[in-house]
Protein backbone atom coordinates (compact mmCIF):
# COMPACT_ATOMS: atom_id res chain seq x y z
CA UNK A 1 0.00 0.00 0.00
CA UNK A 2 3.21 2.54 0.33
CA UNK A 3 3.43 3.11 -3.10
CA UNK A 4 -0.04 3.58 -4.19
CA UNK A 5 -0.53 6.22 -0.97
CA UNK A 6 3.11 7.97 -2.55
CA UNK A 7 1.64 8.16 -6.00
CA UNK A 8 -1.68 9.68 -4.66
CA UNK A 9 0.40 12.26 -2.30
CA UNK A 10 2.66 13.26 -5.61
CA UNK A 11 -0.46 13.62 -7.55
CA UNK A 12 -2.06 15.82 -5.08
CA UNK A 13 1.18 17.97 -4.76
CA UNK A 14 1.36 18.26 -8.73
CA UNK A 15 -2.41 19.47 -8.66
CA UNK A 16 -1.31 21.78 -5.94
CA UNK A 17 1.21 23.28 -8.10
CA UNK A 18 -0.57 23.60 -11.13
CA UNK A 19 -3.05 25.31 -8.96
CA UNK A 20 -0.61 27.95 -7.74
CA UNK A 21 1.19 28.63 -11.64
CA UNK A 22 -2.43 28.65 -12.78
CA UNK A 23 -3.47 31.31 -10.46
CA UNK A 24 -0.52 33.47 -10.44
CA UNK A 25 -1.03 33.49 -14.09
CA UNK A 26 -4.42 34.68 -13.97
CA UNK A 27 -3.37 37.20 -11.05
CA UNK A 28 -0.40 38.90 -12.79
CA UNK A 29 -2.03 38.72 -16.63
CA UNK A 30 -3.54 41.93 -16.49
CA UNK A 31 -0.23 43.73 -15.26
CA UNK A 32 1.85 42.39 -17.91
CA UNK A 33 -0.81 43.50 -20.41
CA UNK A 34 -1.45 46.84 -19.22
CA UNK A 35 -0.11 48.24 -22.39
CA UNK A 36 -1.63 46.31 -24.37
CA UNK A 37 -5.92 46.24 -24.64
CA UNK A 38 -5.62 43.67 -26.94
CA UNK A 39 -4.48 41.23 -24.99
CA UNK A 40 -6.05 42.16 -21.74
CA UNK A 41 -9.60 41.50 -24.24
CA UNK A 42 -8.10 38.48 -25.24
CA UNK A 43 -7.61 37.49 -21.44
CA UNK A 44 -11.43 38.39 -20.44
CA UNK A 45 -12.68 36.03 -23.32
CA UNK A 46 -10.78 33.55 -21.81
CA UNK A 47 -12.09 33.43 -18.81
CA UNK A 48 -15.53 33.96 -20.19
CA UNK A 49 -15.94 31.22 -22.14
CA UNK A 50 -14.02 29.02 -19.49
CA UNK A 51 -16.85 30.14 -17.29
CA UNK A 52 -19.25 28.30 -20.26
CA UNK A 53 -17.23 25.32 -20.59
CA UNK A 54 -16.94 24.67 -16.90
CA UNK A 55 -20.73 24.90 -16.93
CA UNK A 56 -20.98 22.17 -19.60
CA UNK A 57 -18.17 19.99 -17.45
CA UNK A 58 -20.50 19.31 -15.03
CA UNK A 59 -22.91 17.42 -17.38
CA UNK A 60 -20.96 16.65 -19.94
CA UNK A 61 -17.22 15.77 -17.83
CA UNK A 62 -19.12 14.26 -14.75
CA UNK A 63 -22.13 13.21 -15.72
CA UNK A 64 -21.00 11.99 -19.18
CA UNK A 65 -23.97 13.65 -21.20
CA UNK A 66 -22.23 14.56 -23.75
CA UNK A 67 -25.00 18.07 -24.19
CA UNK A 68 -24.56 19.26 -27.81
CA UNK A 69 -27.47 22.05 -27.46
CA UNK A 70 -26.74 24.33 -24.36
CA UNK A 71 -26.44 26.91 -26.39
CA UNK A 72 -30.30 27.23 -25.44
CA UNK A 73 -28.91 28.09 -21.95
CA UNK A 74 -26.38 30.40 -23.44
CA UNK A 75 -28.86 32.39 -25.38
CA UNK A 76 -31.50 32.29 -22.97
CA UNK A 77 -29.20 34.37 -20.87
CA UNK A 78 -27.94 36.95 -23.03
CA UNK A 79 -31.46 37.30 -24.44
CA UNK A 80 -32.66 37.97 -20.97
CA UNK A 81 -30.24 40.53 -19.84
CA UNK A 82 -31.01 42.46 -23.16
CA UNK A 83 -34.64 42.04 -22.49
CA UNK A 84 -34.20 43.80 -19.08
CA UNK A 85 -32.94 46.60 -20.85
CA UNK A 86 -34.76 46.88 -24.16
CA UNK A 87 -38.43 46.29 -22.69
CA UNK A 88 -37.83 47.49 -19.22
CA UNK A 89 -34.85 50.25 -19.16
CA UNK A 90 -33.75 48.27 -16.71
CA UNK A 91 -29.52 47.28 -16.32
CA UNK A 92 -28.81 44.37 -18.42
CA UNK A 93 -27.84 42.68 -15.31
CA UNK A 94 -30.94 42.58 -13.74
CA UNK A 95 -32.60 40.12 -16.06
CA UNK A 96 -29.59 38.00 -15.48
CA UNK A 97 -31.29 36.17 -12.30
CA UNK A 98 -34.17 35.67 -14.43
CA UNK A 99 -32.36 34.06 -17.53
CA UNK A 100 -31.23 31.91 -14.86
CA UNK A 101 -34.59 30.96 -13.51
CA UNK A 102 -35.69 30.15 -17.14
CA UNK A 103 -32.95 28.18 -18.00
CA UNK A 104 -33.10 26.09 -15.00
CA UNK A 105 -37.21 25.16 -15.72
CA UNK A 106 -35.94 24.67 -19.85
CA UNK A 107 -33.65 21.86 -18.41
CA UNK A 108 -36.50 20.83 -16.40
CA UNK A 109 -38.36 20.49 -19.34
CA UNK A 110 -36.18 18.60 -21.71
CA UNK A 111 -34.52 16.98 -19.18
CA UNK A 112 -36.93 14.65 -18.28
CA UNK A 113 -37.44 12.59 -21.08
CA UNK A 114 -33.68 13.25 -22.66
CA UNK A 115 -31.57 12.33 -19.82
CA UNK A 116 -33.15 8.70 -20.05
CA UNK A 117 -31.28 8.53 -23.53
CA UNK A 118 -27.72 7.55 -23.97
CA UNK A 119 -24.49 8.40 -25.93
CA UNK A 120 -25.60 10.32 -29.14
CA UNK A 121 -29.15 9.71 -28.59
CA UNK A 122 -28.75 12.23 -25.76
CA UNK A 123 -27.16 15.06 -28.31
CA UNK A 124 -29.03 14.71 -30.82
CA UNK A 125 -32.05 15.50 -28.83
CA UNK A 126 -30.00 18.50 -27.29
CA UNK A 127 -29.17 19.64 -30.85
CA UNK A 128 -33.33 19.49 -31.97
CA UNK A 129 -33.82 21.47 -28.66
CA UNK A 130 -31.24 24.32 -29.37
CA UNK A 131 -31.90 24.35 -33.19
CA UNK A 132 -36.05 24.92 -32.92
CA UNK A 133 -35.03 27.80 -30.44
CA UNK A 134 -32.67 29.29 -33.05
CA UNK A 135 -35.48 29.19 -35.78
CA UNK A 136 -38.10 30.43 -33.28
CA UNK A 137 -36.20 33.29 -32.24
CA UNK A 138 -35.84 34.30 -35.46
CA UNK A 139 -39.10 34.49 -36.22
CA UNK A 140 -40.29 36.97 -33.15
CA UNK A 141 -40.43 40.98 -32.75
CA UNK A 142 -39.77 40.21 -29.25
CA UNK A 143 -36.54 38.96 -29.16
CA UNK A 144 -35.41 41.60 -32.14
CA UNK A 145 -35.66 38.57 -34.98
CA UNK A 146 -32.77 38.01 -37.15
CA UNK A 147 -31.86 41.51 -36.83
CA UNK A 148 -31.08 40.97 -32.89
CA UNK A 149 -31.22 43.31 -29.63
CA UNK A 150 -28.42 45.68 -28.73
CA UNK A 151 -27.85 47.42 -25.25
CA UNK A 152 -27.00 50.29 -23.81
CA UNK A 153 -25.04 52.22 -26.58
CA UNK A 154 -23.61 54.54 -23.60
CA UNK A 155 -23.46 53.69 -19.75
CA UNK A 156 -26.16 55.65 -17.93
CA UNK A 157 -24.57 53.64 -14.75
CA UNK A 158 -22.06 50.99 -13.53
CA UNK A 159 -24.55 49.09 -13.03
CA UNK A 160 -25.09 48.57 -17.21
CA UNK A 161 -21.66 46.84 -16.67
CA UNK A 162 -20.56 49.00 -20.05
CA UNK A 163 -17.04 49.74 -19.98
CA UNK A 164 -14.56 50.98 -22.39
CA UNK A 165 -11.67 48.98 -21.05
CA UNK A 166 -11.68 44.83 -20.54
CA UNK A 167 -10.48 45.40 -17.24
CA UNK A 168 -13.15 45.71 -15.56
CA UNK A 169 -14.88 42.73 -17.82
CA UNK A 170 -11.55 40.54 -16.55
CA UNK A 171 -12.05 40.93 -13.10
CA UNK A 172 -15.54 40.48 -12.92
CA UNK A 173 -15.39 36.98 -15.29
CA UNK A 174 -12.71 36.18 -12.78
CA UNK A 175 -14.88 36.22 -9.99
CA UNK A 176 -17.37 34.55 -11.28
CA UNK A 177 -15.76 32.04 -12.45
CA UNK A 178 -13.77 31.41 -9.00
CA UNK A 179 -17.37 31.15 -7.86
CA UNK A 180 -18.19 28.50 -10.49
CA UNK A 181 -15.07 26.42 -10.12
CA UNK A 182 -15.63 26.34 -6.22
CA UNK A 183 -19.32 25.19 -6.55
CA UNK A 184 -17.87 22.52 -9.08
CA UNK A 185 -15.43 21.48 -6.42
CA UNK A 186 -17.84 21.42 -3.65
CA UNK A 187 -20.01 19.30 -6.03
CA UNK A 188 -17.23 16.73 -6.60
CA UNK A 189 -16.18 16.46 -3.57
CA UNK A 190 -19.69 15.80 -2.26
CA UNK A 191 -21.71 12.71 -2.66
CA UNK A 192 -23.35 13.85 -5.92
CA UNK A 193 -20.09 13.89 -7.52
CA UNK A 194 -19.17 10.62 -6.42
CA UNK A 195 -22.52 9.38 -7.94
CA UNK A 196 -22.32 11.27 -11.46
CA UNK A 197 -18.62 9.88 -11.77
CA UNK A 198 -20.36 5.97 -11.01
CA UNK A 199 -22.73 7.21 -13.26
CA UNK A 200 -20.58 8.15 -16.10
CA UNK A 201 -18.33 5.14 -15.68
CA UNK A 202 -20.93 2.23 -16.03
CA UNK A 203 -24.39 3.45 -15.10
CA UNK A 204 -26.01 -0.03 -15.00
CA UNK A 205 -23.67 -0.88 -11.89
CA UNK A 206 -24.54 2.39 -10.59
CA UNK A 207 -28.19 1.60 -10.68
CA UNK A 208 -27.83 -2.02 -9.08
CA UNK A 209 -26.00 -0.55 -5.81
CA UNK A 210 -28.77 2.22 -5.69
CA UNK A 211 -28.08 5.16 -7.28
CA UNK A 212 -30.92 7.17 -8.84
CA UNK A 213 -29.33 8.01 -12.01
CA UNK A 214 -32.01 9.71 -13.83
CA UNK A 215 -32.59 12.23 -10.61
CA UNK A 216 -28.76 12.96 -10.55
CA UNK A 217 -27.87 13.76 -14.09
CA UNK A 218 -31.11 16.14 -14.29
CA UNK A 219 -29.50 17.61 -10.63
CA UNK A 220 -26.63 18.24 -12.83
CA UNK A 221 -28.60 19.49 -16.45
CA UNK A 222 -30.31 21.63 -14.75
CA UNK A 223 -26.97 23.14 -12.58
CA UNK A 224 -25.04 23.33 -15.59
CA UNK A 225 -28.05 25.04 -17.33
CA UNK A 226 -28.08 27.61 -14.74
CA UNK A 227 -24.40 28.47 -14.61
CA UNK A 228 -24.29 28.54 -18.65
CA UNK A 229 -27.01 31.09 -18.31
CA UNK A 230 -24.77 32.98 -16.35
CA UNK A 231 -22.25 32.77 -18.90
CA UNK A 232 -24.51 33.90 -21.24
CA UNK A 233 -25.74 37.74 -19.35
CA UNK A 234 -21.64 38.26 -19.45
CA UNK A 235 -21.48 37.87 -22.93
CA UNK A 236 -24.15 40.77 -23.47
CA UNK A 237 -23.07 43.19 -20.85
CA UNK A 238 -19.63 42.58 -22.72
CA UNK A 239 -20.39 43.42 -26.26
CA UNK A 240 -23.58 44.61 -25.61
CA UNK A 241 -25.22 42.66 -28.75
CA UNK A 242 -27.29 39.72 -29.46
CA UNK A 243 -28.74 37.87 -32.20
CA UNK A 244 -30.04 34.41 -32.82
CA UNK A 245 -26.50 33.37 -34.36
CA UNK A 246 -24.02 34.83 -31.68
CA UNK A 247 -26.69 33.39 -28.82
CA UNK A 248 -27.63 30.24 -29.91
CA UNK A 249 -25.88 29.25 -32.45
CA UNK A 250 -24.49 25.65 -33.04
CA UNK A 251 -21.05 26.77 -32.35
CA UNK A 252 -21.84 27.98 -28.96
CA UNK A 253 -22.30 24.23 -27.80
CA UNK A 254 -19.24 23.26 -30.12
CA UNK A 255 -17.04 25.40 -28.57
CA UNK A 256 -17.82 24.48 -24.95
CA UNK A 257 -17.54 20.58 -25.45
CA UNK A 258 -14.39 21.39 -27.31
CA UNK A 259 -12.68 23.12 -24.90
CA UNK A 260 -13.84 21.07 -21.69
CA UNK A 261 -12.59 17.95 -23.27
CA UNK A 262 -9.30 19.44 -24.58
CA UNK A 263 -8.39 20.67 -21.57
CA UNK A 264 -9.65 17.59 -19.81
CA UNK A 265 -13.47 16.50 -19.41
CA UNK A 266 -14.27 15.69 -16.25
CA UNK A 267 -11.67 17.65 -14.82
CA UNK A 268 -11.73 20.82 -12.70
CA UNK A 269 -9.27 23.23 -14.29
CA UNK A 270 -9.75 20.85 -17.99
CA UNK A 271 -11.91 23.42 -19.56
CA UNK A 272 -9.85 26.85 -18.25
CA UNK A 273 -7.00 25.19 -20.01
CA UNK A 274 -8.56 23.97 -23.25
CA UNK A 275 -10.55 28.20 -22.84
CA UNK A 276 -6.84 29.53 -22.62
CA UNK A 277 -5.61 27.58 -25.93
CA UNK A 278 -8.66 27.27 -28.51
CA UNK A 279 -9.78 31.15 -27.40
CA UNK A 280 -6.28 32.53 -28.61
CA UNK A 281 -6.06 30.10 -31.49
CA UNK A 282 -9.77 31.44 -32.79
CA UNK A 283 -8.94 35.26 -32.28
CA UNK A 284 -5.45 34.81 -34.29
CA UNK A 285 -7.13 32.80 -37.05
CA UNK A 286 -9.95 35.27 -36.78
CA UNK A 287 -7.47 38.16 -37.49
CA UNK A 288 -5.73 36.55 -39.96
CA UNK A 289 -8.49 35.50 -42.39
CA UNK A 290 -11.56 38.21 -41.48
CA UNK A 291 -14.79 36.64 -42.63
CA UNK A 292 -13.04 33.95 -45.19
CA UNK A 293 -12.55 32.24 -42.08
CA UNK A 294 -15.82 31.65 -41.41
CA UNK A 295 -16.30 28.16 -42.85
CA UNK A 296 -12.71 27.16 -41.59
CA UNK A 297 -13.95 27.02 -38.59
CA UNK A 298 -15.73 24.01 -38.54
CA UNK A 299 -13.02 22.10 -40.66
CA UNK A 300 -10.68 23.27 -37.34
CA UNK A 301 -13.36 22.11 -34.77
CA UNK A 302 -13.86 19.07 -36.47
CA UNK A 303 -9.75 18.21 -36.51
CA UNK A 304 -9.52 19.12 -33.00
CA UNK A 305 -12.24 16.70 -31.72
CA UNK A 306 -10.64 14.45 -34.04
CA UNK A 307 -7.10 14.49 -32.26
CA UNK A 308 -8.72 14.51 -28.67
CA UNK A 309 -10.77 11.27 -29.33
CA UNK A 310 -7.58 9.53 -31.43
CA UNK A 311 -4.89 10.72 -29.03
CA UNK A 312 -6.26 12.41 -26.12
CA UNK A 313 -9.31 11.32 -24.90
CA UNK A 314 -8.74 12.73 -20.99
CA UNK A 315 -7.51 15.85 -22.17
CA UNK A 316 -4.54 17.72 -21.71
CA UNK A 317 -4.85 17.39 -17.84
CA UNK A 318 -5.62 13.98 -18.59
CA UNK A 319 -2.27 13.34 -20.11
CA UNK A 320 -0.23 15.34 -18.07
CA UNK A 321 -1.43 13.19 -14.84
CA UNK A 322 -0.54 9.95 -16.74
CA UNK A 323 2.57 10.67 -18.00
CA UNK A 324 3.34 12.42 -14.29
CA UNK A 325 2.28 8.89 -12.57
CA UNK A 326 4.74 7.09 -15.56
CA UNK A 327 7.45 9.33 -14.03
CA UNK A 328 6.83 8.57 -10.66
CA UNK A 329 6.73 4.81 -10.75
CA UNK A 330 9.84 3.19 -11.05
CA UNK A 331 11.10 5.85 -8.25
CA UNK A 332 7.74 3.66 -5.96
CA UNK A 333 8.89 0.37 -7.18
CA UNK A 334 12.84 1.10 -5.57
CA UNK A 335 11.04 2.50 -2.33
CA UNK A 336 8.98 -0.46 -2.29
């Protein structure tokens, strides 16, 4: 038993570690780019859509529903905080609580009869979902149509969250997503984690020693709806547009699973590193080729979830842990 309790204690000191570079990173990023907006932009979206793909971790990493439509929860979001301000003159933020609220009774919904499905049966319902939103929200005067809703065009307070700098935009998607990560943790940690993972592994066995698997991976649908709605009022007090594309597109949900599992599904800090690589890799391509790029995109998505399921199916984090216990093990097998 002394080397498998001196591979766990290793393990736990390299997560420590990565913990510590990872947040003195994210602490001293804005200094070293305070002459350049650019990249202190570039570091907001990070941890924006980190905040999105940590939301989808905890149904699609821990639960194993692989969700290919939460772009509904997205949308619903930023659609909401616009609402509060196009219909009501309220601060975009306001109706953030409510996208929230709406999201959560969506997953409800659809999660009732969709979490009984398995493996692609359970995305391709997702997809329907997310899709017939798209093409109803396209078709009302509420929601602004194809055309879209826009904010405030000038701040009339702080509390419209509209800022010239990214700044501001960093340090509030850095807080939140603190927030998020900790709830994830205190989720893992807790017996519904333990459950999901059993769950996820072989759900059958799960079942026979008395897990209700149906009433946990709706616990977690409708969590990770909630969070992703979150995500989703950022986005719009950020660039202070949204339209039925940018909100609930197909991409939205593409992006999420792609960055969750290349950082490592499943995993707390998986999809902040997978955020930190594709987000930089989509700006510079976005730079670089303007609106050819558009249907490159998917080609790059596609090759992407392509390597992670040939070579790297627990992620980055994933790999990093395996190749850390390799390392470690002939150094057990002399203690031993």
């Amino acid at each position: 038993m002394q080397p498998i309790s001196k591979d766990h204690s290793r393990i736990r000191g390299a997560h420590l570690v990565l913990l510590v570079v990872l947040a003195a990173v994210v602490l001293l990023y804005p200094l070293l780019t305070a002459k350049f907006p650019v990249y202190q932009r570039l570091g907001a979206l990070v941890l924006l859509y980190a905040i999105g793909a940590s939301a989808w971790n905890i149904v699609g990493g821990y639960a194993g529903q692989v969700s290919i439509g939460h772009a509904v929860f997205f949308g619903v979001g930023a659609y909401s905080a616009v609402l509060a301000y196009h219909h009501l003159g309220l601060p975009p933020i306001a109706g953030v609580p409510l996208g929230v609220l709406v999201s959560v009774l969506i997953a409800a919904i659809i999660g009732v009869p969709t979490v009984r499905l398995a493996g692609h049966y359970f995305s391709m319902a997702t997809i329907a979902v997310a899709e017939l939103t798209r093409v109803m929200t396209t078709t009302s005067d509420f929601l602004g149509g194809a055309q879209g809703l826009t904010g405030p065009t000038v701040p009339r307070s702080v509390l419209d969250l509209s800022f010239t700098s990214s700044l501001p935009y960093y340090y509030i998607f850095l807080a939140v997503l603190a927030g998020v990560l900790w709830l994830t943790w205190r989720m893992e940690t807790s017996r519904m984690g333990f459950y999901l993972r059993a769950i996820k592994d072989n759900e059958r066995a799960a079942r026979s020693l008395g897990v209700m698997a149906g009433r946990y991976k709706l616990y977690a649908f409708m969590l990770s709806a909630a969070l992703t709605s979150l995500a989703g009022g950022l986005y719009l007090t950020m660039f202070g547009f949204i339209d039925p594309d940018s909100g609930l597109g197909i991409l939205i949900s593409v992006k999420m699973l792609i960055m969750a599992a290349l950082g490592g599904a499943g995993l707390l800090f998986g999809p902040l590193i997978g955020a930190a690589i594709l987000v930089p890799l989509e700006e510079i391509s976005n730079s670089v080729l303007g609106g050819r790029g558009a249907g490159l995109t998917f080609v790059v998505y596609g090759a992407i979830i392509m390597i992670i399921a040939r070579f790297l199916p627990a992620g980055l984090l994933g790999l990093l842990t395996r190749l850390f216990k390799k390392s470690a093990a002939p150094g057990d097998r002399d203690a031993a």
